[in-house]
N, C-alpha and C. Protein backbone atom coordinates (compact mmCIF):
# COMPACT_ATOMS: atom_id res chain seq x y z
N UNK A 1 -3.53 22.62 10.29
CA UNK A 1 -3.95 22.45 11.67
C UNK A 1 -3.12 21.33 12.30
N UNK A 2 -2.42 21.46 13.77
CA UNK A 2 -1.84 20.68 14.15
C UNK A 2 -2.09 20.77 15.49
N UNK A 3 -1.79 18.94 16.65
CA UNK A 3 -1.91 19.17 18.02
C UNK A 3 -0.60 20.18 18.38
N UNK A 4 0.47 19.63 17.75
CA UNK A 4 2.19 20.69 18.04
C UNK A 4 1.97 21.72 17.66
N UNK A 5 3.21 21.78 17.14
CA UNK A 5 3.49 23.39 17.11
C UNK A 5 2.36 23.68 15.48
N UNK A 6 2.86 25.06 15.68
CA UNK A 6 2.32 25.88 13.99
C UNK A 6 3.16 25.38 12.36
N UNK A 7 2.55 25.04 11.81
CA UNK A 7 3.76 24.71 10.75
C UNK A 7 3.07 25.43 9.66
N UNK A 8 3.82 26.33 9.38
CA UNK A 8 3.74 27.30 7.45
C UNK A 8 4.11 26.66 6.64
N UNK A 9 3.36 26.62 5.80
CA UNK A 9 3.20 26.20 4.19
C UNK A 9 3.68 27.47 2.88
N UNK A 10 4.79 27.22 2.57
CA UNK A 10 5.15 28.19 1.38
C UNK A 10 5.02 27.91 0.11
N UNK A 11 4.24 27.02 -0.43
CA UNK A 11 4.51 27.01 -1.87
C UNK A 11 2.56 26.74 -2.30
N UNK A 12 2.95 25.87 -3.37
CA UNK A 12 1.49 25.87 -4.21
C UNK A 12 1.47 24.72 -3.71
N UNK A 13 -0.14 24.31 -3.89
CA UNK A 13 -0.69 23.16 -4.01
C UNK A 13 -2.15 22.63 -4.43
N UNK A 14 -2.71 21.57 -5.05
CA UNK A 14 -3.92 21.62 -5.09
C UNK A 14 -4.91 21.48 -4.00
N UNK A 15 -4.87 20.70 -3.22
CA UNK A 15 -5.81 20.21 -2.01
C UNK A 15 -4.90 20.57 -0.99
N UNK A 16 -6.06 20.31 0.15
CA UNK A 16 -5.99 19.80 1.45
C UNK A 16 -6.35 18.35 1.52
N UNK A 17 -5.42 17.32 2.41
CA UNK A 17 -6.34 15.89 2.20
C UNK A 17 -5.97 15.72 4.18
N UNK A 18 -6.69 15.26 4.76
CA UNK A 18 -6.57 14.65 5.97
C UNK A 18 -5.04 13.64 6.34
N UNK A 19 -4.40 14.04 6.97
CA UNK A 19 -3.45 13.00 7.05
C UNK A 19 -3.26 11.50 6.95
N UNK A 20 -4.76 11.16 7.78
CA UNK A 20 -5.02 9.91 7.81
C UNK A 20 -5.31 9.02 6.38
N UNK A 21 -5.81 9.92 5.64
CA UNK A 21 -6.50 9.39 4.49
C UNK A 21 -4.94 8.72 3.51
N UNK A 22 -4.02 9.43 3.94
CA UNK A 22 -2.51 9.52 2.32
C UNK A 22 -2.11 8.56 3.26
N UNK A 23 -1.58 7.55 2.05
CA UNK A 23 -1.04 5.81 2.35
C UNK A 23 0.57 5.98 1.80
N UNK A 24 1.45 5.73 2.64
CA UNK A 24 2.69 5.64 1.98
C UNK A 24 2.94 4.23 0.40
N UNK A 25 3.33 4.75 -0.69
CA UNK A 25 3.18 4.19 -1.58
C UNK A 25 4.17 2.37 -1.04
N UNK A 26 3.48 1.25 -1.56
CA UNK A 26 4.39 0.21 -1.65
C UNK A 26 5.70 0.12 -1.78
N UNK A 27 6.19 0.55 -2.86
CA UNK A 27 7.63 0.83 -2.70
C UNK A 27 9.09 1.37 -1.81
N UNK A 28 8.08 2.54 -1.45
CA UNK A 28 9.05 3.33 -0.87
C UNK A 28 9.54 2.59 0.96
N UNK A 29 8.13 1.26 0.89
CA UNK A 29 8.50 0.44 2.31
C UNK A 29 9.74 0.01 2.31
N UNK A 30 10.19 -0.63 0.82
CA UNK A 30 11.68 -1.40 0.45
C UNK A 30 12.29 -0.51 0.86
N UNK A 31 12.27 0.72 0.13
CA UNK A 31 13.35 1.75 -0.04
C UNK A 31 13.56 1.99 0.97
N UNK A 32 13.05 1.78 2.11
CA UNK A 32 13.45 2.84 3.53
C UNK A 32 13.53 1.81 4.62
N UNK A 33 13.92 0.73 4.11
CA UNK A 33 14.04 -0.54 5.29
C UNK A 33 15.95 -0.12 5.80
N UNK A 34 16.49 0.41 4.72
CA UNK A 34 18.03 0.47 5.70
C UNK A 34 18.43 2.11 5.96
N UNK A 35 17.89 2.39 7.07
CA UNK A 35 18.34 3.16 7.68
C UNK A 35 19.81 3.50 8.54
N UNK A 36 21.02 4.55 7.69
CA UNK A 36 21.97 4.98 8.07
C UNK A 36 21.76 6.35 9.27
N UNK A 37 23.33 6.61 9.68
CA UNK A 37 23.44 7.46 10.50
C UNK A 37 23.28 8.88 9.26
N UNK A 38 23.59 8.41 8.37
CA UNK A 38 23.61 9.77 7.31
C UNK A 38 22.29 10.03 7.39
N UNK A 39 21.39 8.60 6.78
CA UNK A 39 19.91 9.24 6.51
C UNK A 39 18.86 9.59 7.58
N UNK A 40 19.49 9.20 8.83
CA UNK A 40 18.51 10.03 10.37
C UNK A 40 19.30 11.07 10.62
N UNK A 41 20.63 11.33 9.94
CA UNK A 41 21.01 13.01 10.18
C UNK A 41 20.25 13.79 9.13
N UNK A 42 19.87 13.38 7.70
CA UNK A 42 18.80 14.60 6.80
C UNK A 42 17.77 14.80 7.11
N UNK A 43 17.08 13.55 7.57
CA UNK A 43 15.49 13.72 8.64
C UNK A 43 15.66 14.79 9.58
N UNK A 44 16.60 14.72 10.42
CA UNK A 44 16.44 15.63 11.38
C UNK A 44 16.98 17.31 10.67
N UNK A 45 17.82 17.03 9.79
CA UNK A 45 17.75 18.51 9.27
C UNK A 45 16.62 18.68 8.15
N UNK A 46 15.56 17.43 7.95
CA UNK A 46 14.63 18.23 7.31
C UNK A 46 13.48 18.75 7.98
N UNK A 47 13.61 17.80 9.07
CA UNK A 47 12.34 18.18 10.16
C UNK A 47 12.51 19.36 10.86
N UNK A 48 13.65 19.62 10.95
CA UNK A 48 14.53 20.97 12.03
C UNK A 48 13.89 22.32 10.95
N UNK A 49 13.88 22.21 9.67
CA UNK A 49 13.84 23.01 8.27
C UNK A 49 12.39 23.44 8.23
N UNK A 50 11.79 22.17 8.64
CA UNK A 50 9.95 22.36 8.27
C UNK A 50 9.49 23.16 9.34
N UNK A 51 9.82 22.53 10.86
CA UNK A 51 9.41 22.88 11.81
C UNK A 51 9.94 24.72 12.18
N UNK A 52 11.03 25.07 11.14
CA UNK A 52 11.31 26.09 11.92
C UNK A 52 10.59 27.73 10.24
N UNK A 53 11.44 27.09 9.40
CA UNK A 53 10.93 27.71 7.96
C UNK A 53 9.52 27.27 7.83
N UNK A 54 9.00 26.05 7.94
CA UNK A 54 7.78 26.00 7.11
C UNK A 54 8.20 24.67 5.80
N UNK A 55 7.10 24.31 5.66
CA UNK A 55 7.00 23.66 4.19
C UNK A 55 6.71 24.19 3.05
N UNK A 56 7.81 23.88 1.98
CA UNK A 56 8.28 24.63 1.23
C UNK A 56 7.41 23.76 -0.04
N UNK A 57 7.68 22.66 0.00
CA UNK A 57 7.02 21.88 -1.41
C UNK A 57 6.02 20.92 -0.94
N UNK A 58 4.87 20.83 -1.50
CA UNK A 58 3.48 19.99 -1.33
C UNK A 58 4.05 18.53 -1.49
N UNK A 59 4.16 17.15 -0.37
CA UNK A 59 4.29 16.13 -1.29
C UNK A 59 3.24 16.00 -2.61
N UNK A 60 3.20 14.54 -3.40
CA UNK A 60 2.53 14.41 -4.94
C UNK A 60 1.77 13.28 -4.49
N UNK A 61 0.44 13.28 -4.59
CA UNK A 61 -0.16 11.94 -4.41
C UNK A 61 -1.05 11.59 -5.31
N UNK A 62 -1.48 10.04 -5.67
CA UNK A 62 -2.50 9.73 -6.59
C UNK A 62 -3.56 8.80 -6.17
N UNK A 63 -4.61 8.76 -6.73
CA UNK A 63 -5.26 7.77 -6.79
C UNK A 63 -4.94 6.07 -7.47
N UNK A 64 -4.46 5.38 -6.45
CA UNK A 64 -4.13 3.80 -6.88
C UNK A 64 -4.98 2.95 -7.42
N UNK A 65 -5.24 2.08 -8.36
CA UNK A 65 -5.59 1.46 -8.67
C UNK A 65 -7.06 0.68 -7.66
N UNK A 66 -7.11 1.01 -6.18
CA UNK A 66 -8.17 0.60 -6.04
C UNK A 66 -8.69 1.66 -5.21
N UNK A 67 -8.78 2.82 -5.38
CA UNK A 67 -8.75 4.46 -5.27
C UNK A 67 -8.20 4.64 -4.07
N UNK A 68 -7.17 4.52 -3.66
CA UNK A 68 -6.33 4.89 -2.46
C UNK A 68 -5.04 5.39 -2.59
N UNK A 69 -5.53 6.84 -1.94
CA UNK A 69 -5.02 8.18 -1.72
C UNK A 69 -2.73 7.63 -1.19
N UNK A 70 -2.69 7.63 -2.43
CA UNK A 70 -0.45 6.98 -2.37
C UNK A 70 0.01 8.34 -2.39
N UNK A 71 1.43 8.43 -1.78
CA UNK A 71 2.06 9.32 -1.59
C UNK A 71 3.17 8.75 -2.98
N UNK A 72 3.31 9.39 -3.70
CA UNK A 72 4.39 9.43 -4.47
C UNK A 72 5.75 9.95 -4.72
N UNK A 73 5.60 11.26 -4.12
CA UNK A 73 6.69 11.81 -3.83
C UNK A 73 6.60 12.99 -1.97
N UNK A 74 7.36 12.77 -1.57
CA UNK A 74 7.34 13.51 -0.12
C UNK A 74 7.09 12.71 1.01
N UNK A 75 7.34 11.39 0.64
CA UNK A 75 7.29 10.45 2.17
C UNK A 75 7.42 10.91 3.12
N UNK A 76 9.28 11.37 3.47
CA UNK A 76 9.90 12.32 4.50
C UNK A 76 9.34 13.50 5.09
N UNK A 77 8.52 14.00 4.21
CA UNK A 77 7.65 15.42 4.27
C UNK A 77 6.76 15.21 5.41
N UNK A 78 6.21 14.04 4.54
CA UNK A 78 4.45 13.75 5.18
C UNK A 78 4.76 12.55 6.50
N UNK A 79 5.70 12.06 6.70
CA UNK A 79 6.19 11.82 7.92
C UNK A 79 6.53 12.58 8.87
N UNK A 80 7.23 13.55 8.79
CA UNK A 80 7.42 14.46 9.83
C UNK A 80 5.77 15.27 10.24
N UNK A 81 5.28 15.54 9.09
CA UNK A 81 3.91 16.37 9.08
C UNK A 81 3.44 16.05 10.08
N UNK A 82 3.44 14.05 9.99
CA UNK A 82 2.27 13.21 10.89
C UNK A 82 2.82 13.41 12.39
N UNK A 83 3.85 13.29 12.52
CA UNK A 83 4.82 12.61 13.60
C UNK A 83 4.66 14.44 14.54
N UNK A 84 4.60 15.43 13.99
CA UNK A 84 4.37 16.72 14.53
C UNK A 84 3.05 16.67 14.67
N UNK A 85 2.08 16.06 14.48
CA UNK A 85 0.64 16.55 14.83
C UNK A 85 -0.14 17.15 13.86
N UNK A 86 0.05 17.12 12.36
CA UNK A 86 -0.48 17.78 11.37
C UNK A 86 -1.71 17.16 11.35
N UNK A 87 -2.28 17.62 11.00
CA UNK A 87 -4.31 16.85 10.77
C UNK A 87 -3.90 16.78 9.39
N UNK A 88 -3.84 17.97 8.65
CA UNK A 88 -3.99 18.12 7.11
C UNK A 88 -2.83 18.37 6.41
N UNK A 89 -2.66 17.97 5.10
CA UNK A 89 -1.54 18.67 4.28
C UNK A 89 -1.84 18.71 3.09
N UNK A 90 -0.81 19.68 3.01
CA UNK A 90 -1.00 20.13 1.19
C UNK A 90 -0.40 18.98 0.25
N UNK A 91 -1.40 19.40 -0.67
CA UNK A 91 -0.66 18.22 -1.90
C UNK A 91 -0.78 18.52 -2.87
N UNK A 92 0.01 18.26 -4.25
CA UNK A 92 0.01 18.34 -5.29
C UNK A 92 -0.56 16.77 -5.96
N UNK A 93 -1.43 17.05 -6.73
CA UNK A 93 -1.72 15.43 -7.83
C UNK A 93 -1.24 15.25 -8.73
N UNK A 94 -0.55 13.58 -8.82
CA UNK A 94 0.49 12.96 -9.60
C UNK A 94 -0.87 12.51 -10.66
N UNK A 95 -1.50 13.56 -11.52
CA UNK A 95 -2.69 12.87 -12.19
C UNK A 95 -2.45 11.58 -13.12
N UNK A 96 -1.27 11.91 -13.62
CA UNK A 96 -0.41 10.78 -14.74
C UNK A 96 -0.42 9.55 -14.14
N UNK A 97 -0.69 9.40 -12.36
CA UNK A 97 -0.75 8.10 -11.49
C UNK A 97 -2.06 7.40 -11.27
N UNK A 98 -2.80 8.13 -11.58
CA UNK A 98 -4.21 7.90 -10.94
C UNK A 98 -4.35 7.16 -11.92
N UNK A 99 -5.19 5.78 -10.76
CA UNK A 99 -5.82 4.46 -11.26
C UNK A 99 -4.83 3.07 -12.10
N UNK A 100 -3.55 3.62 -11.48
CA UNK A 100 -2.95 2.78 -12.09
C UNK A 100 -2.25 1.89 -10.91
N UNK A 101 -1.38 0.79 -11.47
CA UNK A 101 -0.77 0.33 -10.27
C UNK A 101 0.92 0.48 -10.63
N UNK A 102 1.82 1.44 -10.22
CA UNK A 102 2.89 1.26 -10.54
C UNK A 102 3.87 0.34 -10.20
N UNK A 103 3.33 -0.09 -9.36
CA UNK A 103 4.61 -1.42 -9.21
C UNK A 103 4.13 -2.62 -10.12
N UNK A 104 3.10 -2.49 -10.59
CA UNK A 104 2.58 -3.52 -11.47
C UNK A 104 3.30 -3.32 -12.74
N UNK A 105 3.56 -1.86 -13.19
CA UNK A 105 4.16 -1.51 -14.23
C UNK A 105 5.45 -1.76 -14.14
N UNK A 106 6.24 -2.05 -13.44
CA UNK A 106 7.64 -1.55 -12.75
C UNK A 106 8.00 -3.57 -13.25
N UNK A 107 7.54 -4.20 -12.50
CA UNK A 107 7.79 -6.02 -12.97
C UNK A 107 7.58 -5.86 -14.14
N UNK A 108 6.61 -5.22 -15.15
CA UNK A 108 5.99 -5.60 -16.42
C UNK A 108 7.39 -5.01 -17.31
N UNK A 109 8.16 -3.84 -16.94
CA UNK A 109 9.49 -3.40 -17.76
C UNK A 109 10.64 -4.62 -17.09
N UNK A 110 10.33 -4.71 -16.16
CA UNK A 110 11.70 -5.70 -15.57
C UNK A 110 11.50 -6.79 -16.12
N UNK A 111 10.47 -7.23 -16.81
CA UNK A 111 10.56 -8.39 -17.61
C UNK A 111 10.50 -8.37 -18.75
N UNK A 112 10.26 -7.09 -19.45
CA UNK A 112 10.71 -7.09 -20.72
C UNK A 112 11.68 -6.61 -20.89
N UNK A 113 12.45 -6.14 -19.81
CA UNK A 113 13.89 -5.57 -20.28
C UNK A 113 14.72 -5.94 -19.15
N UNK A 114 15.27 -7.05 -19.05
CA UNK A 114 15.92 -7.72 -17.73
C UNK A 114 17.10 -7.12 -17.41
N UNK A 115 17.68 -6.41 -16.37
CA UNK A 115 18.82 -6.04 -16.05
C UNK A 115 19.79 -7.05 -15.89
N UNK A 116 21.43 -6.75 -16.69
CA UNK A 116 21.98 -7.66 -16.33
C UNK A 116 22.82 -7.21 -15.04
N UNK A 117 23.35 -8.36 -14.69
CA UNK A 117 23.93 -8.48 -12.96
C UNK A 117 25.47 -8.46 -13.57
N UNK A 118 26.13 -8.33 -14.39
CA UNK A 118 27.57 -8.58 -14.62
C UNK A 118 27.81 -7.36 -15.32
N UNK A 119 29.40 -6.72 -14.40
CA UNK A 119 30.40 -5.80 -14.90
C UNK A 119 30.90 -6.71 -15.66
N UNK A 120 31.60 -5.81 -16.46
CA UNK A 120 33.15 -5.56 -16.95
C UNK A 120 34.21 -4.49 -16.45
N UNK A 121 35.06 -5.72 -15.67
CA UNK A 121 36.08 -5.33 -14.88
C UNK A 121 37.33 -4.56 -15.62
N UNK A 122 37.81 -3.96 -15.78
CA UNK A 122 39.39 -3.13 -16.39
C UNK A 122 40.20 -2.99 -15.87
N UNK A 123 41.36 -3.81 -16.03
CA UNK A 123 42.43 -3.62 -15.23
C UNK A 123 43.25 -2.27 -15.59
């Protein structure tokens, strides 16, 4: 259901969840702070794709650690969804996520396994 246009759904999914309810995960805020001319030209050919084909794959969402509904995979998806007027969308559950905190996990490997910062250069 949407105020815009009609948007088709082609694939599987488990639920329906309210738009409002799915929280873009912590991470993906970093990830999407530098915006290129490349990456607002795939938005618009993915939004151009949804809006005209339909949605093809359910984003993945879980229950977080203090039960709030994270998008894990399909940010881009479920952005355009919102930004078109979608009320609802399909989703698939990242069950392997639920109740955990992954960025909590994510420092806990970066400190037991520290990346080093130095090449080796070859002339």
């Amino acid at each position: 259901t949407t105020n815009g246009p009609t948007i088709k759904f082609n694939g599987k999914y488990d639920d329906l969840i309210a738009i409002g309810d799915l929280y873009e995960h912590d991470l993906n805020k970093d990830y999407r702070k530098f915006v290129t001319p490349d990456s607002k030209e795939k938005y618009n050919s993915l939004e151009k794709e949804i809006l005209v084909d339909g949605l093809n794959e359910a984003p993945k969402v879980f229950y977080d650690d203090t039960n709030v509904i994270k998008v894990s995979g399909g940010h881009t998806r479920t952005k355009i969804l919102k930004t078109n007027g979608a009320k609802f969308v399909p989703v698939i559950w990242d069950r392997s996520l639920n109740g955990k905190n992954p960025i909590q996990k994510t420092f806990v490997v970066e400190l037991a396994y520290p990346i080093c910062c130095t090449q080796n250069v070859v002339d």
